[in-house]
C-alpha atoms as a PDB file:
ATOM      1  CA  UNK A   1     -40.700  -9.512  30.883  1.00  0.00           C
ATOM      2  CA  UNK A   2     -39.713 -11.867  28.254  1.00  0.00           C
ATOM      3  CA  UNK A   3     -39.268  -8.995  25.560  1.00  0.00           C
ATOM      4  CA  UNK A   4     -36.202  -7.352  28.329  1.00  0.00           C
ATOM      5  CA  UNK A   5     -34.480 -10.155  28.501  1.00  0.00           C
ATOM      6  CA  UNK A   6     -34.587 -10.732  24.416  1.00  0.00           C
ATOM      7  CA  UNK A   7     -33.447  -6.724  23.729  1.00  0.00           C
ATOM      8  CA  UNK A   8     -30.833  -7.361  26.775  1.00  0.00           C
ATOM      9  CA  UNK A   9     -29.530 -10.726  25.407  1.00  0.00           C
ATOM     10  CA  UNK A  10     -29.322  -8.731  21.636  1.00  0.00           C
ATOM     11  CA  UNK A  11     -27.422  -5.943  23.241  1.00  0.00           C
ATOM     12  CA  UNK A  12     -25.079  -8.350  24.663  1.00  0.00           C
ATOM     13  CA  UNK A  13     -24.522 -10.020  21.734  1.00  0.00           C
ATOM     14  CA  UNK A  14     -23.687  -6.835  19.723  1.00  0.00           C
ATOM     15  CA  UNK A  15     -21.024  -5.589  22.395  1.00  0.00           C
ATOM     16  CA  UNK A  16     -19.159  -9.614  21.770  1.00  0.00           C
ATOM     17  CA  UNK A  17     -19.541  -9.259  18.194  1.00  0.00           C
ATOM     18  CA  UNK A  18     -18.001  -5.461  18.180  1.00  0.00           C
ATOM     19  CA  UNK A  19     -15.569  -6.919  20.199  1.00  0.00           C
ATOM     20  CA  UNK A  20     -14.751  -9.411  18.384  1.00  0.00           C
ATOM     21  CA  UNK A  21     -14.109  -7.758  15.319  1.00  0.00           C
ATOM     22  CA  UNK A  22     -12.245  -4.924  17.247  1.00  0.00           C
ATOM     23  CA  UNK A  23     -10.000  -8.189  18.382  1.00  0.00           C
ATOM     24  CA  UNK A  24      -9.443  -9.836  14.756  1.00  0.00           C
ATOM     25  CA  UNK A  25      -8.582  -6.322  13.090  1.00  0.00           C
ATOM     26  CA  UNK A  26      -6.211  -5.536  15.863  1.00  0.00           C
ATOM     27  CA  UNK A  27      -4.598  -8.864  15.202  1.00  0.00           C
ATOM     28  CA  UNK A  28      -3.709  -8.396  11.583  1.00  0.00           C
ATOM     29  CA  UNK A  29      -0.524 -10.217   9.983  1.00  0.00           C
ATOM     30  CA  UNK A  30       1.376  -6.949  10.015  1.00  0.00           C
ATOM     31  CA  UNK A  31       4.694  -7.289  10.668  1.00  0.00           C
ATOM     32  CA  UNK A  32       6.662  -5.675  14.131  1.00  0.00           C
ATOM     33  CA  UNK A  33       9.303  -3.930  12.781  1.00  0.00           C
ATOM     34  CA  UNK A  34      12.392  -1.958  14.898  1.00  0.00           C
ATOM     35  CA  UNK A  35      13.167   1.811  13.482  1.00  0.00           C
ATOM     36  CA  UNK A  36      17.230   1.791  12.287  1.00  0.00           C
ATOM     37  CA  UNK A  37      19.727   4.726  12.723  1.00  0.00           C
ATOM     38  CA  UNK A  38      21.882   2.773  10.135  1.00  0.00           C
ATOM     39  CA  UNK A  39      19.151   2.272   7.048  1.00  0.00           C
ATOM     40  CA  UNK A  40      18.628   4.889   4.834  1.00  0.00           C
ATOM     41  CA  UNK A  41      15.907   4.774   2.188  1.00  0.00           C
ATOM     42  CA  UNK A  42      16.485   7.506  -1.142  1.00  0.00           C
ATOM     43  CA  UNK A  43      14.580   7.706  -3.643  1.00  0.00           C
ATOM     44  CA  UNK A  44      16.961   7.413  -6.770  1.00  0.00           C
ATOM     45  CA  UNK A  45      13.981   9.441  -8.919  1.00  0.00           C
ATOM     46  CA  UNK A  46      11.117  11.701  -8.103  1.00  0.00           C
ATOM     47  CA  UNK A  47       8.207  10.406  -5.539  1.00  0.00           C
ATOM     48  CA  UNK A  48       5.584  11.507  -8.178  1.00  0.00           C
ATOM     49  CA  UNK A  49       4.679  10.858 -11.897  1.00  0.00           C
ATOM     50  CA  UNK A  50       1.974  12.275 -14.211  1.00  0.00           C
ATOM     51  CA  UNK A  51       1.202   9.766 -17.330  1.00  0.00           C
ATOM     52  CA  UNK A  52      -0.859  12.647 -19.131  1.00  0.00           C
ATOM     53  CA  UNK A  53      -3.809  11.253 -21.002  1.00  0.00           C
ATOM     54  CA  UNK A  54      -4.286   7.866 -20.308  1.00  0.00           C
ATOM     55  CA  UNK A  55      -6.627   5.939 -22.670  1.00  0.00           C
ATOM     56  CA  UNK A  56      -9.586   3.941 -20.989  1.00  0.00           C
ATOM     57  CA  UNK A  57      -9.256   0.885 -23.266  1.00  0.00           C
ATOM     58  CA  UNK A  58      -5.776   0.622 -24.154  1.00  0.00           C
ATOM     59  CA  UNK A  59      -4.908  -1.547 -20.367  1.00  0.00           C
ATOM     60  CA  UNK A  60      -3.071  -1.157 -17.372  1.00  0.00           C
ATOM     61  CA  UNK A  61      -0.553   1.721 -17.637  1.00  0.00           C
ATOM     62  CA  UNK A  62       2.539   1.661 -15.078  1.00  0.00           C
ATOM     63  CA  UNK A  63       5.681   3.431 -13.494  1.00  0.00           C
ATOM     64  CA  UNK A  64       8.597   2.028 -11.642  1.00  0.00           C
ATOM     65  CA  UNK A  65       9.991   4.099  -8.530  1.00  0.00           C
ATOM     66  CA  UNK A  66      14.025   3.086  -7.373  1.00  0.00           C
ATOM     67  CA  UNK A  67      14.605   3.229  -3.430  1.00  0.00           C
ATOM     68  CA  UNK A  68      17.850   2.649  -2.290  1.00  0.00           C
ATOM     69  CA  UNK A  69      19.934   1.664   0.680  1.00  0.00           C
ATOM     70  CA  UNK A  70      22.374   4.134   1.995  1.00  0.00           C
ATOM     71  CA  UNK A  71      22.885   2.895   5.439  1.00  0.00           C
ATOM     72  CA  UNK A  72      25.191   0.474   6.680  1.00  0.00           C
ATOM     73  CA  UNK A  73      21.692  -1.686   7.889  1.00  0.00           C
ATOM     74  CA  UNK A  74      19.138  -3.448   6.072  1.00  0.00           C
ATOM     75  CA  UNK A  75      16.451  -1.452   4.662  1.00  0.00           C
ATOM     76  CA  UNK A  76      13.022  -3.047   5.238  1.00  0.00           C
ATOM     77  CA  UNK A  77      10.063  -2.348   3.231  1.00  0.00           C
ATOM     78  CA  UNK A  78       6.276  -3.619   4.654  1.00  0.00           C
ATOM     79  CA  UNK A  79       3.089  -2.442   4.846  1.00  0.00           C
ATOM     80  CA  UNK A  80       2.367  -1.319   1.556  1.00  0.00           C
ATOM     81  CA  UNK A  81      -1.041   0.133   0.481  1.00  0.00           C
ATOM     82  CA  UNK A  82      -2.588   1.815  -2.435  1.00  0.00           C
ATOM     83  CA  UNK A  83      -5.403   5.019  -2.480  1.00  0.00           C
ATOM     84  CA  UNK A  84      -7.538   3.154  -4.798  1.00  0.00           C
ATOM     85  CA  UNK A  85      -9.122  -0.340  -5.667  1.00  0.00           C
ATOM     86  CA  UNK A  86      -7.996   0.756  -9.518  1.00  0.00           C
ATOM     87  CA  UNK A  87      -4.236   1.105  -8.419  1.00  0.00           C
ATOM     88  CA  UNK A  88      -2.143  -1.728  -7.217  1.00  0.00           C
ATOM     89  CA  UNK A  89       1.899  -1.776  -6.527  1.00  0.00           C
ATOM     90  CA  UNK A  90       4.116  -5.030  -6.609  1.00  0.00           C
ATOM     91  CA  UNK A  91       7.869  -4.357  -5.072  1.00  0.00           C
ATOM     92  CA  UNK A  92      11.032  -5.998  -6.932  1.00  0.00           C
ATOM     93  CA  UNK A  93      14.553  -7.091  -4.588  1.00  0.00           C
ATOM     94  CA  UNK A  94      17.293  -8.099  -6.712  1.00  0.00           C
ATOM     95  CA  UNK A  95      14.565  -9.946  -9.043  1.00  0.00           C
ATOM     96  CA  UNK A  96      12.615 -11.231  -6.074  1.00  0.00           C
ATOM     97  CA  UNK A  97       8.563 -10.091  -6.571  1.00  0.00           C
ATOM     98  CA  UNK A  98       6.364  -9.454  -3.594  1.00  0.00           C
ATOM     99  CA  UNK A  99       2.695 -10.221  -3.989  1.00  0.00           C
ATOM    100  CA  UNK A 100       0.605  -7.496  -5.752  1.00  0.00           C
ATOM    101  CA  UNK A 101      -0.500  -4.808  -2.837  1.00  0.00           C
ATOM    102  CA  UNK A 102      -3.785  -2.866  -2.920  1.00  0.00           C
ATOM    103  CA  UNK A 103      -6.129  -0.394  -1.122  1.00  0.00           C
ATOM    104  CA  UNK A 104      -7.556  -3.491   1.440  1.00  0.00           C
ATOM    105  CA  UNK A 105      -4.492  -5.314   1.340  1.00  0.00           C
ATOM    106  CA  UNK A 106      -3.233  -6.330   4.384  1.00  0.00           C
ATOM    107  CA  UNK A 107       0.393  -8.445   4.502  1.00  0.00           C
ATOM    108  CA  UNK A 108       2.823 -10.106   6.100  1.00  0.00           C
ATOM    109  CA  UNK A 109       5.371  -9.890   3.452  1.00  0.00           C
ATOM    110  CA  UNK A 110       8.382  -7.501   4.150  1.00  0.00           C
ATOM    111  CA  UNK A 111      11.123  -7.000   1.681  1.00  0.00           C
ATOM    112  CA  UNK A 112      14.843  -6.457   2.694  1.00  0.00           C
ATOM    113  CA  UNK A 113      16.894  -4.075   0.925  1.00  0.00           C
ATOM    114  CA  UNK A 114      20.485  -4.937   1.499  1.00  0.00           C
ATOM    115  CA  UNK A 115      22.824  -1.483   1.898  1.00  0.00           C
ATOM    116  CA  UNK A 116      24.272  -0.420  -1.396  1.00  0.00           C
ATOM    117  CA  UNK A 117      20.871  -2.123  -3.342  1.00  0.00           C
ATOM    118  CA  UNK A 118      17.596  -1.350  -4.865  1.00  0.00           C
ATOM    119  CA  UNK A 119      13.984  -2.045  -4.849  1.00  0.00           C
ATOM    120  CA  UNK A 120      11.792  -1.102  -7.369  1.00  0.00           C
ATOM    121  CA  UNK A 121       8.063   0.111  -6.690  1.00  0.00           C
ATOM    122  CA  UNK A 122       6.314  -0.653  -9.488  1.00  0.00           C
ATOM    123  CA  UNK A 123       2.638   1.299  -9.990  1.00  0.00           C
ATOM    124  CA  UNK A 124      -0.043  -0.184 -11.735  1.00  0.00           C
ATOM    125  CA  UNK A 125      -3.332   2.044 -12.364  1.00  0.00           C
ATOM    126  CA  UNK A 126      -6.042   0.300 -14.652  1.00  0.00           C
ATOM    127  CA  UNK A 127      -7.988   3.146 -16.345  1.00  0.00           C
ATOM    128  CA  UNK A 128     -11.225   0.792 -16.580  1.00  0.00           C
ATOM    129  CA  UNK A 129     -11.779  -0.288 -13.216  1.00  0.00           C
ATOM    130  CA  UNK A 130     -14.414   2.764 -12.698  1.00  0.00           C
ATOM    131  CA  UNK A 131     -16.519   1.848 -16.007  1.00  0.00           C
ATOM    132  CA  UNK A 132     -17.066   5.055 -18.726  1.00  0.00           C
ATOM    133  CA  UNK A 133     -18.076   7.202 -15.423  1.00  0.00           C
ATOM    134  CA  UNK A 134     -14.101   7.363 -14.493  1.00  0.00           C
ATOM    135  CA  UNK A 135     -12.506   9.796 -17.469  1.00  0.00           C
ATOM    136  CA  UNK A 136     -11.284  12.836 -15.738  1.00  0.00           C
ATOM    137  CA  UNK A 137      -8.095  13.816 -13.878  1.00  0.00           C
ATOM    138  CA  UNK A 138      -6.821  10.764 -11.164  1.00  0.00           C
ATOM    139  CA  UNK A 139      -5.307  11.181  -8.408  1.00  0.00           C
ATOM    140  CA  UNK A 140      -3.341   8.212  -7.077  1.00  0.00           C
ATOM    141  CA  UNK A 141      -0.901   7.638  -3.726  1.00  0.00           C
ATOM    142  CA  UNK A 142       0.893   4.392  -2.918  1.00  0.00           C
ATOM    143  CA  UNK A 143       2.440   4.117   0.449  1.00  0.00           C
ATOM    144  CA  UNK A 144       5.005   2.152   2.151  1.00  0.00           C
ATOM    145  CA  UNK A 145       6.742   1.759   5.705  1.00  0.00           C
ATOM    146  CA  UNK A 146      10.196   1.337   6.020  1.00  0.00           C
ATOM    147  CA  UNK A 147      12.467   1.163   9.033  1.00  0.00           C
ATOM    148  CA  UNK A 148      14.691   3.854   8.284  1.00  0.00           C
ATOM    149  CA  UNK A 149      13.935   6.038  11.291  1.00  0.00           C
ATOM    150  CA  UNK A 150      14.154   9.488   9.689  1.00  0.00           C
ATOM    151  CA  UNK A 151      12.179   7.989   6.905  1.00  0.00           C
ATOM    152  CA  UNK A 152       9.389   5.712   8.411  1.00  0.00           C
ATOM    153  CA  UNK A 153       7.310   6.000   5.760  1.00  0.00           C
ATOM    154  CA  UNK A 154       7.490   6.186   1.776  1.00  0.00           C
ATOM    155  CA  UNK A 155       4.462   8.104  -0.606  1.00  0.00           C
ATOM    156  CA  UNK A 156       4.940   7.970  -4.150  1.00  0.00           C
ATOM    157  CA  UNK A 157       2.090  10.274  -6.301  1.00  0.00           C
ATOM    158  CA  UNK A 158       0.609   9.385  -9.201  1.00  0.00           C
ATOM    159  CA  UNK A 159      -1.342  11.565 -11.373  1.00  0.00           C
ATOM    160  CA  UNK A 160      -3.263  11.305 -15.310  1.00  0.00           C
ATOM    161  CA  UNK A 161      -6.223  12.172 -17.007  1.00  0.00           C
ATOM    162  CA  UNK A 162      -8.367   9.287 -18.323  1.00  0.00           C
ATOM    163  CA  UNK A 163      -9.561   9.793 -21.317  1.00  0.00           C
ATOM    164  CA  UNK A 164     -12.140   7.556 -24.013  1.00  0.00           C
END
């Protein structure tokens, strides 16, 4: 009888435990952010990029993406994430830096693009982070939410081949 009541008592404390992690990833520091008729994010250059060959050993390679305010509201930029623990973005305001943004990240940080200015996406892919197994063609997506409502969310592309 004693061997029930230990696989009941186990059971029970899987279901807490599930719930409780259902609980703390439901509760994440992401911001609550209200859609705008009145900001308008444009990209000022292409979504996408393709670096060509990219050495393994010659460092982190970048590219810098412009988004602009066209509305008559601020433009808010949050949530940010990355495809791939290689890639990481960091956002720029009028020479303001957010924190560096990855594939796990999760963030509280929002940026505010004031109508009429700029923020600048900035890419960075490391070409080592997958050891000599990770020459080939890459693949790379960075995405981020805004609260332009005909534009909720931004994906810039970017693509290489990593070579020795």
């Amino acid at each position: 009888m004693s061997g029930k009541w230990f696989i009941i008592g186990c059971i029970f404390a899987t279901v807490v435990i599930l719930i409780g992690g259902v609980y703390i990833l439901s509760a994440t520091n992401s911001p609550q952010i209200t859609a705008s008729e009145n900001a308008k994010a444009q990209l000022l250059n292409s979504n996408s990029f393709d670096w060509g060959n990219i050495p393994m050993h010659k460092g982190n390679v970048t590219k810098t993406f412009s988004i602009q305010n066209t509305g008559k509201d601020v433009l808010k930029l949050y949530n940010i994430k990355t495809s791939c623990h290689c890639t990481k973005a960091r956002v720029s305001i009028e020479g303001a830096e957010s924190p560096d943004f990855g594939m796990s990240t999760v963030s509280s940080w929002t940026g505010e693009v004031m109508p009429g200015k700029q923020a600048q996406l900035t890419v960075i892919f490391d070409p080592a982070f997958h050891g000599p197994q990770g020459v080939g063609p890459i693949n790379r997506f960075v995405s981020a939410e805004t609260n332009d409502k005909s534009n909720p969310k931004l994906t810039f592309t970017v693509t290489g081949t990593v070579v020795k």
